[in-house]
Protein backbone atom coordinates (compact mmCIF):
# COMPACT_ATOMS: atom_id res chain seq x y z
CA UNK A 1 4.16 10.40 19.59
CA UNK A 2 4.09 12.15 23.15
CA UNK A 3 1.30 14.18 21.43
CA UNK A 4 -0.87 11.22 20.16
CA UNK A 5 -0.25 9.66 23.86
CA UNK A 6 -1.83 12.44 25.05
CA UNK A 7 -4.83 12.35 22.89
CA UNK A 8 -5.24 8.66 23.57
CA UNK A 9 -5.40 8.85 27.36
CA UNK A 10 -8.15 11.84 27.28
CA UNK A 11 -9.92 9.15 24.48
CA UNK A 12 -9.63 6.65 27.22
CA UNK A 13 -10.71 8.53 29.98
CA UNK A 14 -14.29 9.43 28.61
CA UNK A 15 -12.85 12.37 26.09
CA UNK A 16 -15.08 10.79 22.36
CA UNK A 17 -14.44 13.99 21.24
CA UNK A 18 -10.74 14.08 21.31
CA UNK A 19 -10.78 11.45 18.64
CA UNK A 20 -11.96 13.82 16.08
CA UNK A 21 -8.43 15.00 16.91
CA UNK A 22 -6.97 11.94 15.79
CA UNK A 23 -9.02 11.26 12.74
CA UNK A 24 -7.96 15.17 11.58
CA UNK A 25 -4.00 14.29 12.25
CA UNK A 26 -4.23 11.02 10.05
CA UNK A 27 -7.18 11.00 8.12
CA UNK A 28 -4.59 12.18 5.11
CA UNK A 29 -2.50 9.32 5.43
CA UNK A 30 -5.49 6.49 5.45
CA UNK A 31 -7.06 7.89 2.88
CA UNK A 32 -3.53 7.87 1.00
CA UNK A 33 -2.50 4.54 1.46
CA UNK A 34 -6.03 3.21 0.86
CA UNK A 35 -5.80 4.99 -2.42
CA UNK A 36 -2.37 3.15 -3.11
CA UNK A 37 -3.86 0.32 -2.05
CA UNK A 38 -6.97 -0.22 -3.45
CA UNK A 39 -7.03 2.20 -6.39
CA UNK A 40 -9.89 4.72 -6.72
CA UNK A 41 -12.91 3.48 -5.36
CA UNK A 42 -16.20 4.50 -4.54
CA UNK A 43 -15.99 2.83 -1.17
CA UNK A 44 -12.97 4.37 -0.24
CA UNK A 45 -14.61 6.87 2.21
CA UNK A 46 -16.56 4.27 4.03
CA UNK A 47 -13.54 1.84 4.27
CA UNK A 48 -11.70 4.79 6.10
CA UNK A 49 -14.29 5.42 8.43
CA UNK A 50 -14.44 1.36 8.83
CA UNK A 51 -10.48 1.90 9.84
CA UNK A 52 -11.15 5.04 12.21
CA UNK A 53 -13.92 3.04 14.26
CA UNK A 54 -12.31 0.50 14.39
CA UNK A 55 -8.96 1.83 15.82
CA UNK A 56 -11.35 3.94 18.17
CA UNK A 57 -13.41 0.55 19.20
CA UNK A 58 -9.48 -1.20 19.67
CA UNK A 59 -7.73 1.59 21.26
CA UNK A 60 -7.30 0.18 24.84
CA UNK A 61 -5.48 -2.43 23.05
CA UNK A 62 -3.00 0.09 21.58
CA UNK A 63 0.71 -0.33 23.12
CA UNK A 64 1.79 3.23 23.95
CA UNK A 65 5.62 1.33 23.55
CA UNK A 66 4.91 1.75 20.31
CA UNK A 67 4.00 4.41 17.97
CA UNK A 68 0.40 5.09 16.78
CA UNK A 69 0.80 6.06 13.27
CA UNK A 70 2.27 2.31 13.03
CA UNK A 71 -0.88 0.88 14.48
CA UNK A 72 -2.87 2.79 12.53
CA UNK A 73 -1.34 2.23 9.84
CA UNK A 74 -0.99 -1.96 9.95
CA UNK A 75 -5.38 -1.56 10.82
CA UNK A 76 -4.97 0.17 6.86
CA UNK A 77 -3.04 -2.57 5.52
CA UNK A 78 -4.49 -4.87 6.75
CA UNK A 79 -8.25 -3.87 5.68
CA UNK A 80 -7.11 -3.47 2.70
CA UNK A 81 -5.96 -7.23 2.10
CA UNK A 82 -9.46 -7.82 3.53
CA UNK A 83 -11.10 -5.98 0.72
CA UNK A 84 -8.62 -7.05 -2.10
CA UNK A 85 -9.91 -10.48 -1.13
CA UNK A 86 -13.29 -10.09 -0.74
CA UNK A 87 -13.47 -8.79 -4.36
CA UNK A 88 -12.07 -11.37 -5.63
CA UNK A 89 -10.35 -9.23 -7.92
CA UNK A 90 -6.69 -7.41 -7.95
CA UNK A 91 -7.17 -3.53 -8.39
CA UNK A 92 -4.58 -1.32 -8.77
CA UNK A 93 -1.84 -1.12 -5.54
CA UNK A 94 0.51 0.60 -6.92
CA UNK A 95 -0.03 4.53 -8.47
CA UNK A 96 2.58 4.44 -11.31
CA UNK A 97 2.86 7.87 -11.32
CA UNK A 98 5.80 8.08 -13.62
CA UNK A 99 6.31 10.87 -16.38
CA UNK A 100 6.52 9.20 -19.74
CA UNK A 101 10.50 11.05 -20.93
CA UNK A 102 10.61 12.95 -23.35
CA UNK A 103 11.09 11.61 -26.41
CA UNK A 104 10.99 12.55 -30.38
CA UNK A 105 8.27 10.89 -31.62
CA UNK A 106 4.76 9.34 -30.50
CA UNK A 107 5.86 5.69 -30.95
CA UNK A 108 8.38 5.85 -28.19
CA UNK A 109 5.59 7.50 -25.82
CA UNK A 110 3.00 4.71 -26.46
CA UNK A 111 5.38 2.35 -26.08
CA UNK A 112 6.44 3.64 -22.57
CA UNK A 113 2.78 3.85 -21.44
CA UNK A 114 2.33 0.10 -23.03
CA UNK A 115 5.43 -0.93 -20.77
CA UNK A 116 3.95 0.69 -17.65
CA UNK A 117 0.60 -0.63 -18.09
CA UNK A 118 2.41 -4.11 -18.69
CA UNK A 119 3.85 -3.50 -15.25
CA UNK A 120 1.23 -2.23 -13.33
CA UNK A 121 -0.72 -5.47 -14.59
CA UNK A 122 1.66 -8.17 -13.75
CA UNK A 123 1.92 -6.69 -10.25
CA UNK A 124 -1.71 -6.26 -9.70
CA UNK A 125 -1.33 -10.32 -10.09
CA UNK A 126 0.60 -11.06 -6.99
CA UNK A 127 -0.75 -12.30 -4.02
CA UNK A 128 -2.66 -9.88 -1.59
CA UNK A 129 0.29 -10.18 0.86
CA UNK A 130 3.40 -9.87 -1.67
CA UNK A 131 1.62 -6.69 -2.83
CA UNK A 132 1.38 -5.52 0.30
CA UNK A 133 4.86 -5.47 1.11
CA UNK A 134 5.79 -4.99 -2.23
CA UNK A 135 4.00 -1.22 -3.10
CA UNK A 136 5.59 -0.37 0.81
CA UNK A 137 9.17 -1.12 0.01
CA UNK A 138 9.18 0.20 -3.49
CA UNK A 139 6.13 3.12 -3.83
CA UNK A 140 6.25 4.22 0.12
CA UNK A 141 10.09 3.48 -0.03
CA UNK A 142 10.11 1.89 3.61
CA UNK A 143 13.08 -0.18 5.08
CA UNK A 144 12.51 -3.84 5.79
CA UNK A 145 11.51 -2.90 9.61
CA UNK A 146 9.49 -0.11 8.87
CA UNK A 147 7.48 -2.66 6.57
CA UNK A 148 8.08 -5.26 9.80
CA UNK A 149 6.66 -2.29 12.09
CA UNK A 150 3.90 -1.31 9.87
CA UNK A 151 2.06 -4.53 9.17
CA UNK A 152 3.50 -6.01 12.58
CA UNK A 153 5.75 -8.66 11.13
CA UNK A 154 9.23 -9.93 11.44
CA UNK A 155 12.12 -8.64 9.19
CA UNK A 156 12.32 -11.74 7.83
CA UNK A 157 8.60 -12.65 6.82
CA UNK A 158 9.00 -9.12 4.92
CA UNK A 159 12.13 -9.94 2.96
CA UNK A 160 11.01 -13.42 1.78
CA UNK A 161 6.96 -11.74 0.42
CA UNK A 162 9.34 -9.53 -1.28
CA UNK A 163 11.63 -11.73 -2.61
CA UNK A 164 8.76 -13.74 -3.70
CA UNK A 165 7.32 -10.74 -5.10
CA UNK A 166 10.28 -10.16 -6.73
CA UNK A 167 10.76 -13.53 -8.41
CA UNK A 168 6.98 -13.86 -9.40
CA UNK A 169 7.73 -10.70 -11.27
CA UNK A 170 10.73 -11.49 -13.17
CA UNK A 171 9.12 -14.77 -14.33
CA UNK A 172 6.02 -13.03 -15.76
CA UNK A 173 8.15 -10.13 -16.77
CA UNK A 174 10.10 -12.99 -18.60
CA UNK A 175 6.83 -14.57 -19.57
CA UNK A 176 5.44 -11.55 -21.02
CA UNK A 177 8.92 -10.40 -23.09
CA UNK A 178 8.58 -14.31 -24.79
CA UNK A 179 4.93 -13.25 -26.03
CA UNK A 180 5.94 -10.11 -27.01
CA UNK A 181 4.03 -7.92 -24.29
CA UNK A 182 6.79 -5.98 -23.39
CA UNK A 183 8.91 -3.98 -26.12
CA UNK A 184 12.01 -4.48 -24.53
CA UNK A 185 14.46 -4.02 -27.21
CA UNK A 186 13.65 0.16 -27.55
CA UNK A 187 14.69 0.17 -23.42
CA UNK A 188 17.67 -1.81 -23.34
CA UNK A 189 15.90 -4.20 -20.39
């Protein structure tokens, strides 16, 4: 943090170039989360470079109180709800990178990716916001007030997206199981 303070005042004293300093520390992480985010998408590099001149146009607004990867992140975030919304459609937030277990026979692995799909579906439906918060508590595996920190809300806005998250899920999870999207009875769920 001391570091990045560092960086920011040469930035702020006429130092452009020091900023290629900062987009080389973090570009790894934007790019990351964006992927999470947004899925793979061709505009993926320019949306990072939309976040990097951005935070670069914003930085005297930057609180040194607080830390810079947070800031830089919650810019991420929140240009990502920005695009999720402007397309009008809900692409992929979550990587459900899971390894299908083992299993003995080809059913039981085609019904595990069926599940998964399932999944990833019915939480690419939730709201831009819910998403959000929920892909950061349960892909990034943040606390409550890193979320808070992160996308610069209170503890308690983050808990009730989730829980809303959370209860949107189980009803279309419920939903689904009724019309016999979900093969339940080979997992025990």
């Amino acid at each position: 943090m001391q570091e990045d303070q560092e960086i920011i005042d040469h930035i702020l004293n006429g130092d452009k170039q020091a900023f290629a300093l900062i987009i080389n520390k973090y570009k790894g992480r934007v790019f990351s989360l964006l992927l999470k985010m947004l899925g793979p998408s061709p505009d993926i590099q320019d949306i990072a470079q939309e976040i990097f001149i951005k935070a670069y146009n914003h930085l005297q607004e930057y609180k040194p109180e607080h830390s810079f990867s947070a800031w830089l992140y919650r810019i991420t975030a929140n240009r990502s709800v920005d695009e999720l919304r402007k397309r009008k459609r809900t692409p992929s937030l979550i990587n459900l990178d899971f390894e299908i277990a083992h299993s003995d026979t080809p059913e039981t692995n085609y019904l595990e990716k069926e599940r998964k799909a399932s999944l990833q579906k019915l939480i690419e439906e939730l709201d831009p916001d819910q998403r959000v918060v929920f892909m950061l508590r349960h892909q990034q595996l943040l606390s409550y007030e890193e979320i808070g920190e992160h996308l610069s809300l209170p503890v308690s806005t983050v808990q009730m997206r989730l829980h809303r998250a959370r209860l949107k899920l189980r009803k279309s999870m419920n939903a689904s199981k009724e019309r016999g999207d979900f093969l339940y009875e080979m997992y025990g769920n």
